[in-house]
N, C-alpha and C. Protein backbone atom coordinates (compact mmCIF):
# COMPACT_ATOMS: atom_id res chain seq x y z
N UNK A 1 2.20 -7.56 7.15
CA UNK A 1 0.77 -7.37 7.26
C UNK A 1 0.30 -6.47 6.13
N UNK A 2 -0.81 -6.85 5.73
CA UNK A 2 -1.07 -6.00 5.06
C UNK A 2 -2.07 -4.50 5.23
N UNK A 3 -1.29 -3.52 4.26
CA UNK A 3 -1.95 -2.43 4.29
C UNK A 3 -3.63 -2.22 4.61
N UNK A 4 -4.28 -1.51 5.73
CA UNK A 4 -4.88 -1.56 5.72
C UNK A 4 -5.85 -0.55 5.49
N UNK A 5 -6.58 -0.62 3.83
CA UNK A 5 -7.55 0.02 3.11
C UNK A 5 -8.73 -0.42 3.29
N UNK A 6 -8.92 -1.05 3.48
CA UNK A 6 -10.56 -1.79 3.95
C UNK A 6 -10.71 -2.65 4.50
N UNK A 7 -11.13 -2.18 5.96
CA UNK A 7 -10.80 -3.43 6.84
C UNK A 7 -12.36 -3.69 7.35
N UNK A 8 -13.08 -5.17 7.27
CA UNK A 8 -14.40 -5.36 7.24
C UNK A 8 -14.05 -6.43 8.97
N UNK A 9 -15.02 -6.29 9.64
CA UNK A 9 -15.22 -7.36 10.77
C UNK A 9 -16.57 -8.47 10.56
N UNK A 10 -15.58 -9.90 10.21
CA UNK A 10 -17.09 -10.87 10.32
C UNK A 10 -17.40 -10.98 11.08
N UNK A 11 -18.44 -11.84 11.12
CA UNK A 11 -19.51 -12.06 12.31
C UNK A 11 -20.21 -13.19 12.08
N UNK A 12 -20.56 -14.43 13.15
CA UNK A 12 -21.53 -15.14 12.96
C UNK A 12 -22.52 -15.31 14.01
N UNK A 13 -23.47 -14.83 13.74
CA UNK A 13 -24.46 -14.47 15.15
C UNK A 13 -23.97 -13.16 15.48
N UNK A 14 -23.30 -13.17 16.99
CA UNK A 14 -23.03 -11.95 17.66
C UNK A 14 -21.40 -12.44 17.82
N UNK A 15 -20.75 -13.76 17.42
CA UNK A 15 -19.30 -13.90 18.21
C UNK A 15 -18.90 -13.55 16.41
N UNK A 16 -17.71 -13.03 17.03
CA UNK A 16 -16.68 -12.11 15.95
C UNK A 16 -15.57 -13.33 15.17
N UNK A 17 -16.08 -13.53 14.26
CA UNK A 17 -15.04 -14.82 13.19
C UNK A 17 -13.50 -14.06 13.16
N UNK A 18 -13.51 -12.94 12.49
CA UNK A 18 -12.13 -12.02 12.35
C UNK A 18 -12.04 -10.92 11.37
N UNK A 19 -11.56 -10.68 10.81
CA UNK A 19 -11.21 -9.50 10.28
C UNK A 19 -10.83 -9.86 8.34
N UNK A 20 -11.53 -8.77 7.70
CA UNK A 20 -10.84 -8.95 6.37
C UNK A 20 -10.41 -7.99 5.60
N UNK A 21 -8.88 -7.40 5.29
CA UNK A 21 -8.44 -6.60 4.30
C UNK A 21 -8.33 -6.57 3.15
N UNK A 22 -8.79 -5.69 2.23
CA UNK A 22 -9.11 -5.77 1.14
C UNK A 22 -7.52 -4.85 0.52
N UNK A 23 -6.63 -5.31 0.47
CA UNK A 23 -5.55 -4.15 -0.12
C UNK A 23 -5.58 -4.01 -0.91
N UNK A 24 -5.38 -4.72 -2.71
CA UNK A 24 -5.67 -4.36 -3.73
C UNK A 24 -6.64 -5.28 -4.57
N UNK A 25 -7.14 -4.75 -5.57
CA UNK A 25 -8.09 -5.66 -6.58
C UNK A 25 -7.55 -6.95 -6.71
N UNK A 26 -8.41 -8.14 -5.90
CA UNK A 26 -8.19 -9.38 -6.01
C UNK A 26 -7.32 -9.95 -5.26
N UNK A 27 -6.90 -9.37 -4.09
CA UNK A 27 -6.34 -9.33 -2.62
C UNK A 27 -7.05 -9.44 -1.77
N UNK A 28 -7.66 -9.84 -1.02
CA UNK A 28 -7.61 -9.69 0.44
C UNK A 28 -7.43 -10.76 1.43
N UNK A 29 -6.80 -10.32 2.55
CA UNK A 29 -6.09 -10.90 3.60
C UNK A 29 -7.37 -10.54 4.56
N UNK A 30 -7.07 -12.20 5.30
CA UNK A 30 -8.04 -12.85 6.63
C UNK A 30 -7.02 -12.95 7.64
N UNK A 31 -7.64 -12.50 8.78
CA UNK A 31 -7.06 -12.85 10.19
C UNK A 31 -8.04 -13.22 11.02
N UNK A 32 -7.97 -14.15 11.87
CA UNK A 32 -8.76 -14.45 12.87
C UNK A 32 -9.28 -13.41 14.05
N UNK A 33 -9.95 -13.94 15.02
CA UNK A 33 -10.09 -12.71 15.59
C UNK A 33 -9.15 -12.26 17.05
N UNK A 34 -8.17 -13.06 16.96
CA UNK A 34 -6.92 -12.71 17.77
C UNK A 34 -5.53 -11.87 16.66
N UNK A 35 -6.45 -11.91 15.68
CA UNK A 35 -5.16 -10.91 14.97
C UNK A 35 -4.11 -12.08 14.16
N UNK A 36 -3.93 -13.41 14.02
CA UNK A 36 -3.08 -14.62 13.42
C UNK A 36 -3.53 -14.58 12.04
N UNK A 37 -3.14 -14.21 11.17
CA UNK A 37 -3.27 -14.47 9.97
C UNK A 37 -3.60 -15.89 9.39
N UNK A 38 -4.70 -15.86 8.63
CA UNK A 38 -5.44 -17.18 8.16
C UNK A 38 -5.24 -17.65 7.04
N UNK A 39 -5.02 -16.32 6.10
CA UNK A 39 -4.44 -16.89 4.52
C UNK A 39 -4.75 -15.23 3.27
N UNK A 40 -4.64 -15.42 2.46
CA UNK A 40 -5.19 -14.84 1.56
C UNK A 40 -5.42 -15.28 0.69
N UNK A 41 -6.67 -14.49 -0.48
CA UNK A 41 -8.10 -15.15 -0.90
C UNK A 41 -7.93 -14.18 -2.14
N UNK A 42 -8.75 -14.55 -2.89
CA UNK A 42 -9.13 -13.34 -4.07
C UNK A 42 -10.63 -12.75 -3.74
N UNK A 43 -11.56 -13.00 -3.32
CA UNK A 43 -12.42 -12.18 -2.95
C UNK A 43 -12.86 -12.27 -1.37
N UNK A 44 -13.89 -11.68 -0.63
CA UNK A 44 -14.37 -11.17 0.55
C UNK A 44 -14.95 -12.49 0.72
N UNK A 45 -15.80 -13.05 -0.14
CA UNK A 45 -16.43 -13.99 0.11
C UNK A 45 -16.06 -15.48 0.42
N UNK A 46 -14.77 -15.36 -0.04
CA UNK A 46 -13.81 -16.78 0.24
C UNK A 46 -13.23 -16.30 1.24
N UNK A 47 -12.89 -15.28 1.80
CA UNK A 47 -12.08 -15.25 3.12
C UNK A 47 -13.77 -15.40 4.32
N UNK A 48 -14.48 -14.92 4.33
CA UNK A 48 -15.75 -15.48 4.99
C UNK A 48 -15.84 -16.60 5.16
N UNK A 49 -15.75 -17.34 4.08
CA UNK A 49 -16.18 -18.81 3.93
C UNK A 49 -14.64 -19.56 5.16
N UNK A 50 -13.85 -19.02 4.65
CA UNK A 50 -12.50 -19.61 5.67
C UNK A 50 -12.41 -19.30 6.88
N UNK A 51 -12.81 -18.11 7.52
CA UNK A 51 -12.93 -18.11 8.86
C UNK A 51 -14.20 -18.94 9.50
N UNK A 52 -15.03 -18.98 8.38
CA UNK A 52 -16.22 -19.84 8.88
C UNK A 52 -16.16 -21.42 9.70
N UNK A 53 -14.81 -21.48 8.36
CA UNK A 53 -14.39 -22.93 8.33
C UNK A 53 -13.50 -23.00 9.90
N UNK A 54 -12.81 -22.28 9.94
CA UNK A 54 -11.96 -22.20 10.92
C UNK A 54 -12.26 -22.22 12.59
N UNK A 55 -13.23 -21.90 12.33
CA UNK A 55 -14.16 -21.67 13.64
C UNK A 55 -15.50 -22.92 13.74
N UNK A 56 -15.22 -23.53 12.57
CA UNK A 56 -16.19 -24.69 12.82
C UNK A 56 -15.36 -25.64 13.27
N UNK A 57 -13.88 -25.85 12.80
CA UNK A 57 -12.99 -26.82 13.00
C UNK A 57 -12.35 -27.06 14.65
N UNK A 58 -12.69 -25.63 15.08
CA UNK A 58 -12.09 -25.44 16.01
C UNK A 58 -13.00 -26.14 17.37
């Protein structure tokens, strides 16, 4: 798992997409919002976009 230095909670509406760590420049790691790891991304905004996805699929 990764270190956690900046840890942001998405949101769409009021239900909680998951979580995103930012560990180093051009890192950050997505988890859903049960804590399952989703992938890692190079910015905040692509891990958004993937839980988005993830929760639409679902």
């Amino acid at each position: 798992m990764a270190a956690q230095r900046d840890r942001l909670d998405v949101f769409q509406g009021r239900d909680k997409l998951g979580s995103v760590i930012m560990s180093r420049p051009g890192t950050v790691y997505a988890y859903d919002r049960l804590g399952q790891p989703v992938g890692c991304y190079a910015d905040v905004e692509a891990a958004r976009r993937a839980l988005t996805e993830r929760k639409r699929a679902a």
